[in-house]
Protein backbone atom coordinates (compact mmCIF):
# COMPACT_ATOMS: atom_id res chain seq x y z
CA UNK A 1 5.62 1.97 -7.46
CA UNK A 2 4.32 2.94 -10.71
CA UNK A 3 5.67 0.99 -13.58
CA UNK A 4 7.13 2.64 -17.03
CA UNK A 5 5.06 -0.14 -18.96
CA UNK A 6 1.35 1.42 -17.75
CA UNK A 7 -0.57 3.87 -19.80
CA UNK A 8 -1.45 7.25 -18.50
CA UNK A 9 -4.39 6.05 -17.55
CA UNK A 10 -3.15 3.57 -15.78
CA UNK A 11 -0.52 5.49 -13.89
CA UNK A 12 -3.06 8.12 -12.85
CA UNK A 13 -5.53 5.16 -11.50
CA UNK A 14 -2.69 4.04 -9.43
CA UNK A 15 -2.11 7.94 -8.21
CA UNK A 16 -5.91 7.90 -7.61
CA UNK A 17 -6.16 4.82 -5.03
CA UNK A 18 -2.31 5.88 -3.30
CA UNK A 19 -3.54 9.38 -2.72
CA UNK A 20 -6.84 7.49 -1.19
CA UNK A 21 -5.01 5.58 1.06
CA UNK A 22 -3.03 8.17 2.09
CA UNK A 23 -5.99 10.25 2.92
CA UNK A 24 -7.79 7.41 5.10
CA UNK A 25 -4.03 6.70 6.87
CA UNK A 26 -4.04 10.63 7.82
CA UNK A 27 -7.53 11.30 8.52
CA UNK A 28 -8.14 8.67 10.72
CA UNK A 29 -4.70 8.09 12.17
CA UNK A 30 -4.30 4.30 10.91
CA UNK A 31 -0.47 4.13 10.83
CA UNK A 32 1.60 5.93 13.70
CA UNK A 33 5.46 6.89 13.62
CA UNK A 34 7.23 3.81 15.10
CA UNK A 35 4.21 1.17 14.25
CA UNK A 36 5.34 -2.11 12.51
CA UNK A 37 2.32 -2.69 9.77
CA UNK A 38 1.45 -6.37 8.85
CA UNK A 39 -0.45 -6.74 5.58
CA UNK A 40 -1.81 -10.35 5.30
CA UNK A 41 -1.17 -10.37 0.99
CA UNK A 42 -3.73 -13.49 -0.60
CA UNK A 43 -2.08 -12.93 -3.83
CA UNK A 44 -5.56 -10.93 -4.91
CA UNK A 45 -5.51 -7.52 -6.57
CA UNK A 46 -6.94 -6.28 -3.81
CA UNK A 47 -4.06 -6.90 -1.10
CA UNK A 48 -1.62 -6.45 -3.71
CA UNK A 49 -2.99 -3.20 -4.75
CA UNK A 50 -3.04 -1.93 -0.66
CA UNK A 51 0.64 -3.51 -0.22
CA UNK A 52 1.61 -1.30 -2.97
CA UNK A 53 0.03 2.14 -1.56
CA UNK A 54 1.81 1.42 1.71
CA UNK A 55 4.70 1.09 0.04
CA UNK A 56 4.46 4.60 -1.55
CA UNK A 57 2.66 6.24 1.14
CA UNK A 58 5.81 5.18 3.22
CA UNK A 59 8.24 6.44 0.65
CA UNK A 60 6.62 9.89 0.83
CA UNK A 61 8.09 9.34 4.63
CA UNK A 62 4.74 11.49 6.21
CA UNK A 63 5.36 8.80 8.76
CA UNK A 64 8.05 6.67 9.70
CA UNK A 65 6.72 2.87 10.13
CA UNK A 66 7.87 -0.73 9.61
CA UNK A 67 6.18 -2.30 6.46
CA UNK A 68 6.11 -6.67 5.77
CA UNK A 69 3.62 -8.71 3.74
CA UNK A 70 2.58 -11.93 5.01
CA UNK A 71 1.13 -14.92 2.45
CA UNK A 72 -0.01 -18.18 4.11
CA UNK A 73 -0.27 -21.03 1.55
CA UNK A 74 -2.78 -23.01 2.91
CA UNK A 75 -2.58 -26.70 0.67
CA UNK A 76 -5.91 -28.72 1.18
């Protein structure tokens, strides 16, 4: 979900990595119609940044699949 706030730069970054994970979902058959998909989120860019080209790789609806996050607060 690409917000009205980012640059044009920005936005196209964000195109950039979604189209990449799209790609790698397709090619190597990652995510099937009818599979639930857990994405363990640490609250890093990086598992943010995967939640969020899920999310718009699922919008697209090239397949149909179940989507939650999961965060685990750990408190030592």
């Amino acid at each position: 979900m690409i917000s009205k706030n980012l640059s044009l730069y920005q936005k196209r970054h964000i195109e950039i990595v979604n189209n990449k994970v799209a790609k790698a979902v397709m090619d190597y058959g990652l995510i099937e119609n009818g599979d639930k998909v857990l994405v363990a989120v640490s609250g890093g860019k990086d598992s943010l940044v995967l939640l969020d080209a899920l999310t718009a790789f699922r919008q697209y609806k090239f397949k149909n699949f179940e989507l939650e996050a999961l965060h685990i607060e750990i408190l030592i």
